[in-house]
Protein backbone atom coordinates (compact mmCIF):
# COMPACT_ATOMS: atom_id res chain seq x y z
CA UNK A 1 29.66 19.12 27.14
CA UNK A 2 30.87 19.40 23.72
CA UNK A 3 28.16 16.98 21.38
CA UNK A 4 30.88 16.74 18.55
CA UNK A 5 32.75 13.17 18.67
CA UNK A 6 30.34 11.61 21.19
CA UNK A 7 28.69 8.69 21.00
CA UNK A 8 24.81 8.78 21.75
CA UNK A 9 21.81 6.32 22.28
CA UNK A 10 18.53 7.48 21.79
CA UNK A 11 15.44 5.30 22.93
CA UNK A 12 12.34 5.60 21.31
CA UNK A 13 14.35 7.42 18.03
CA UNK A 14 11.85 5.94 15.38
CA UNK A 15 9.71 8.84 15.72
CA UNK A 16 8.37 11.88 17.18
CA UNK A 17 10.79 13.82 19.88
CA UNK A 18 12.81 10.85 19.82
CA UNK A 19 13.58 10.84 15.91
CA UNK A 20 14.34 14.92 16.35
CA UNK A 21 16.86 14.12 19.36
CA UNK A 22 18.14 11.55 17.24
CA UNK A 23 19.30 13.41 14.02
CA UNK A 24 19.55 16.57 15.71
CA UNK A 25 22.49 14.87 17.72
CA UNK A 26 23.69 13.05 14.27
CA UNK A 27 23.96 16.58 12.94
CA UNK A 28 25.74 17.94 15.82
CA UNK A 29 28.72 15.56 15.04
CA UNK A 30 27.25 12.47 17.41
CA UNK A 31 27.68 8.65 16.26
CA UNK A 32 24.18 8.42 17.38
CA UNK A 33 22.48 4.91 18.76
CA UNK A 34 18.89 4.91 17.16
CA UNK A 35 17.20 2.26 20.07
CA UNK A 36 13.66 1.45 19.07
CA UNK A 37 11.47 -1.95 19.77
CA UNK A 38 11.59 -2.75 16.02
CA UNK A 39 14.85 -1.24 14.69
CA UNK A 40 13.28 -1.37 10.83
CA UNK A 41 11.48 1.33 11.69
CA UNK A 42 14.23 4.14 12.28
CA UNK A 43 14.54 5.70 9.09
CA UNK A 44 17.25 8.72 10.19
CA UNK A 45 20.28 8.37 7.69
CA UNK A 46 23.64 8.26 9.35
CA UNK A 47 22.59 6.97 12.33
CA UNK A 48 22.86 3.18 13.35
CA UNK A 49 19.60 1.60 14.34
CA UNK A 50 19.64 -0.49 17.59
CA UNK A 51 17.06 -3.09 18.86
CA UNK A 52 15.63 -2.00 22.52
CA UNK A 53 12.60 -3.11 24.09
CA UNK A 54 12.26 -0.89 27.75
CA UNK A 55 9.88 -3.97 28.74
CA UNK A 56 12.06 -6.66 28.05
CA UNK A 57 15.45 -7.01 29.58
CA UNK A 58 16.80 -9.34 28.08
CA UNK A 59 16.45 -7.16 25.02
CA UNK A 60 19.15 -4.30 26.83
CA UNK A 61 21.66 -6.65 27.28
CA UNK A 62 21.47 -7.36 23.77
CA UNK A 63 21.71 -3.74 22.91
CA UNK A 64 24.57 -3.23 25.49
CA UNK A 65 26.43 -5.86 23.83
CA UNK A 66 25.72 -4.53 20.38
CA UNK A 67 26.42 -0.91 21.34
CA UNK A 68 29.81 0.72 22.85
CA UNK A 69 31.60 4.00 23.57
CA UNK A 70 27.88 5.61 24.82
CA UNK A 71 28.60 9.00 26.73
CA UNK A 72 24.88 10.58 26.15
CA UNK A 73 22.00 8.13 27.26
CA UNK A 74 18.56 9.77 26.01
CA UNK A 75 15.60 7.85 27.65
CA UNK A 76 12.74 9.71 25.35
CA UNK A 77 10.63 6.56 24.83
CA UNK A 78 7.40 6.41 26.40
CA UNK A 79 3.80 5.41 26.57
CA UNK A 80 0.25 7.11 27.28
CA UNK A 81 -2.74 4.66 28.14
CA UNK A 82 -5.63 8.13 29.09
CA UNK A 83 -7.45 5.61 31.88
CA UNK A 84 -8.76 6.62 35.32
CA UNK A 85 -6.61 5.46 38.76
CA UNK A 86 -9.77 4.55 39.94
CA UNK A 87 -11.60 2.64 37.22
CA UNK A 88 -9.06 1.63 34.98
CA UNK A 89 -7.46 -1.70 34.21
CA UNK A 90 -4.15 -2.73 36.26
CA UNK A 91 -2.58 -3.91 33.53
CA UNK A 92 -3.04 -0.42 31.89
CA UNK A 93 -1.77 0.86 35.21
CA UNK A 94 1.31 -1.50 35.31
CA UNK A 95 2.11 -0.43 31.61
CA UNK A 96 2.53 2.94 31.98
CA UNK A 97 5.04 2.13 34.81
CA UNK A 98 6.70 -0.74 32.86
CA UNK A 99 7.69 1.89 30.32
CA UNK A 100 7.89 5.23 31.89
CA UNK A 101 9.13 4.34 35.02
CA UNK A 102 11.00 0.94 35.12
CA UNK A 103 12.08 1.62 31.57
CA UNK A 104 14.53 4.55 31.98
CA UNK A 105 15.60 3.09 35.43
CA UNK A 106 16.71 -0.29 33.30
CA UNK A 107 18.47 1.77 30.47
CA UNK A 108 20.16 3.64 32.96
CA UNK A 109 21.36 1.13 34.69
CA UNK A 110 22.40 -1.21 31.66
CA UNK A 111 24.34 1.79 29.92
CA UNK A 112 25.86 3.41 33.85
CA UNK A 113 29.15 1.33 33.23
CA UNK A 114 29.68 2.31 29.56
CA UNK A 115 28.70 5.82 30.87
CA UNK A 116 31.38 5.73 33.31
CA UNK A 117 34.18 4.83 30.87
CA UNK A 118 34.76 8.83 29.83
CA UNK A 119 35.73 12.04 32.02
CA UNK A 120 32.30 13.39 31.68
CA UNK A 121 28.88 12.13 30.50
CA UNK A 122 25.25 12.28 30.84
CA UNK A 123 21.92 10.89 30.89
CA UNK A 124 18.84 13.17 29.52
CA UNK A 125 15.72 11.61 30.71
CA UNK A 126 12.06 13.04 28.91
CA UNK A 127 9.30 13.64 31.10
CA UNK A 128 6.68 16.25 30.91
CA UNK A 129 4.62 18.78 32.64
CA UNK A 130 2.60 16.18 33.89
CA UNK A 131 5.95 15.01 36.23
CA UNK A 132 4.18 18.04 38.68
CA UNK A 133 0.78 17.73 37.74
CA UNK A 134 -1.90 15.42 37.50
CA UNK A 135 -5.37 14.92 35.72
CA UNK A 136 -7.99 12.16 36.11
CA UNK A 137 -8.10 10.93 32.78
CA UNK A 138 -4.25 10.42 32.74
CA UNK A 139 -3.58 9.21 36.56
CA UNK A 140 -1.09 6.34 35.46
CA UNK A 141 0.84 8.43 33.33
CA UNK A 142 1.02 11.18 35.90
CA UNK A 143 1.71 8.84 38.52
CA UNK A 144 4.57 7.43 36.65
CA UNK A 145 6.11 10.35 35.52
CA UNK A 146 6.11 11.69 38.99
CA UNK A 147 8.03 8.77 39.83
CA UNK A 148 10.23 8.82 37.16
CA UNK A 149 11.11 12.56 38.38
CA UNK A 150 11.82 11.28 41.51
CA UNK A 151 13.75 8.34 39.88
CA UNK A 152 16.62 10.98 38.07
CA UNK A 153 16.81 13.24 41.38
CA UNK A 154 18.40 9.75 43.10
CA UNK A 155 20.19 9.11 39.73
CA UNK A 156 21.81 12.51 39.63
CA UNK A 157 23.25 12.30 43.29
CA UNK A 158 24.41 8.29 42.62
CA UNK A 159 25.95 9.04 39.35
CA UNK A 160 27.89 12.39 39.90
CA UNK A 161 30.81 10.58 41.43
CA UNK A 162 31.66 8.96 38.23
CA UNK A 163 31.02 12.04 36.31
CA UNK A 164 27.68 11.52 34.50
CA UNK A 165 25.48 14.11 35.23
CA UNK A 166 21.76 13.72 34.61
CA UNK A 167 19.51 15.91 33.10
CA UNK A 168 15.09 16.05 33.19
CA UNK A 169 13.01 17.43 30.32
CA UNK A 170 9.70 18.52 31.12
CA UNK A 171 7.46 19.84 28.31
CA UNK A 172 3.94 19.89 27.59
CA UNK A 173 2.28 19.13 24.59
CA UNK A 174 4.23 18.54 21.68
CA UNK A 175 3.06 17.92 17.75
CA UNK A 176 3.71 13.89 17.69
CA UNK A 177 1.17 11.11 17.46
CA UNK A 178 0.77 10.74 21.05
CA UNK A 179 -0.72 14.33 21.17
CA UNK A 180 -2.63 14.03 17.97
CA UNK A 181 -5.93 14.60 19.80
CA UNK A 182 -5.08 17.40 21.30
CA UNK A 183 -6.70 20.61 20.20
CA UNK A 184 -4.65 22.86 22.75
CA UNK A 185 -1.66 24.53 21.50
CA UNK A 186 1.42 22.04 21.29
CA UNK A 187 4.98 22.46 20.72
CA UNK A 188 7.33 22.16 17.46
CA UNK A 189 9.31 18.65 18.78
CA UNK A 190 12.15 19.91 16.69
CA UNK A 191 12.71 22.74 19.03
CA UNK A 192 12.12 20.78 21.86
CA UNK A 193 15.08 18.47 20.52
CA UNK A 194 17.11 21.65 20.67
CA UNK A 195 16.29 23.29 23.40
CA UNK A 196 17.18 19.66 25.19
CA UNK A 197 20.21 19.27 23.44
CA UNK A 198 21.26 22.80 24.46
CA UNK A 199 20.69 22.11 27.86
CA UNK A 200 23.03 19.01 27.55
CA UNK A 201 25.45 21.08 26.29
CA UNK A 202 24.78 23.14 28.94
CA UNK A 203 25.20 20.80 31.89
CA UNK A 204 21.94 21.98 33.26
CA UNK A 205 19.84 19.46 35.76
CA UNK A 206 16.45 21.20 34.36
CA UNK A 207 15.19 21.80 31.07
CA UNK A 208 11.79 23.63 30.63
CA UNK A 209 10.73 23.30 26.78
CA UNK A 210 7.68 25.53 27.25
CA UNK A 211 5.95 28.01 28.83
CA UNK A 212 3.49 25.57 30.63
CA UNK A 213 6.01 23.52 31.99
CA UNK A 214 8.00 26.95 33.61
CA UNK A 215 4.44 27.76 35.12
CA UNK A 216 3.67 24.41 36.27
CA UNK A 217 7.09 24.65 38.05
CA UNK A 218 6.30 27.68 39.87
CA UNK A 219 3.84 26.69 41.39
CA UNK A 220 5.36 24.15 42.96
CA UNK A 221 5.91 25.76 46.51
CA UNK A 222 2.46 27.16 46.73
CA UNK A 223 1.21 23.00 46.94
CA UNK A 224 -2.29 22.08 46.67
CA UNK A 225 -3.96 25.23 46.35
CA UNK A 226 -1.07 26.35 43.94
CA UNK A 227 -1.88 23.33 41.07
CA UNK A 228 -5.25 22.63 42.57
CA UNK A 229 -7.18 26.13 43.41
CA UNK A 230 -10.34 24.17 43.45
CA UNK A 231 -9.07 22.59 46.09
CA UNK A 232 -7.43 25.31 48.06
């Protein structure tokens, strides 16, 4: 897919991987969509700053409306509440689905008919590492991020016959405020954005930003005792 001339929409484009994806796209010759829950806060010049809330639907038809032309759907936005499964709050729990789940599956759905106006288009959706593997002090967002993997495997199969394929971005830790604490090693998000962008170019179902995530991913087959060897 040729970027130059499209028209993009980027969720969660006020910042972080989001704001990269966002000009990155702009630069590439994209009329780019900047979505964010308080559009005053995109600050990208050339782009055109759109109101979208992923918990509030009323919110996407509004952006629908305001919007038109889209042929690249980027569902980036997301949320990370570190609580247990076990002992943490179910509204904390319902949140991180709200966003990371429900959220994309919304904007997908809102945007799938201006998506199938053109020959060919596409859907990227961000998830992470974390799609395939899980920790206790991050079960929610694990949980919903496995879903949400699961969620653009159906997408990709309903969409193809109208010619938008769909796209997954895994990727560990990146250098944007929701990995601020982290101490590990953690990705430029600018060449995240273009590695993702790439891939969109690319047609490719799978983007792996890092090394992590290709490990992760190998794994895969060996199950438990491949991600879990303390439990194998």
């Amino acid at each position: 897919m040729d970027i130059e001339g499209r028209t993009a929409l980027v969720t969660g484009a006020n910042r972080g991987l989001g704001r990269h994806l966002a000009a990155q796209l702009r630069d590439r010759g994209a009329h780019v969509y900047a979505a964010a829950r308080n559009p005053d806060t995109v600050d990208l010049e050339g782009v055109t700053p759109v109101r979208l809330d992923l918990t509030d639907e009323a919110s996407m038809t509004d952006a629908v409306a305001a919007t038109g032309g889209v042929s690249i759907l980027v569902n980036n936005a997301g949320t990370l509440t570190p609580t247990s499964l076990l002992t943490g709050t179910l509204a904390d729990i319902r949140s991180e689905f709200e966003t990371n789940f429900y959220g994309p599956l919304l904007v997908t759905r809102a945007f799938a008919p201006q998506l199938a106006e053109h020959d060919t288009s596409t859907v990227l959706t961000v998830l992470s590492v974390l799609s395939w593997l899980s920790f206790p002090t991050a079960g929610p967002y694990c949980a919903s991020k496995a879903a949400a993997w699961s969620m653009v495997n159906s997408l990709r199969q309903e969409l193809a016959d109208q010619g938008t394929t769909v796209s997954a971005l895994h990727v560990g830790y990146m250098d944007t405020d929701m990995a601020a604490a982290v101490t590990d090693p953690k990705s430029d998000p600018s060449d995240v954005a273009r590695l993702a962008i790439e891939g969109i170019e690319g047609g490719a179902a799978e983007i792996l930003a890092d090394e992590i995530s290709t490990f992760v991913r190998g794994q895969l087959g060996d199950g438990v005792a491949g991600l879990y060897p303390q439990f194998a």
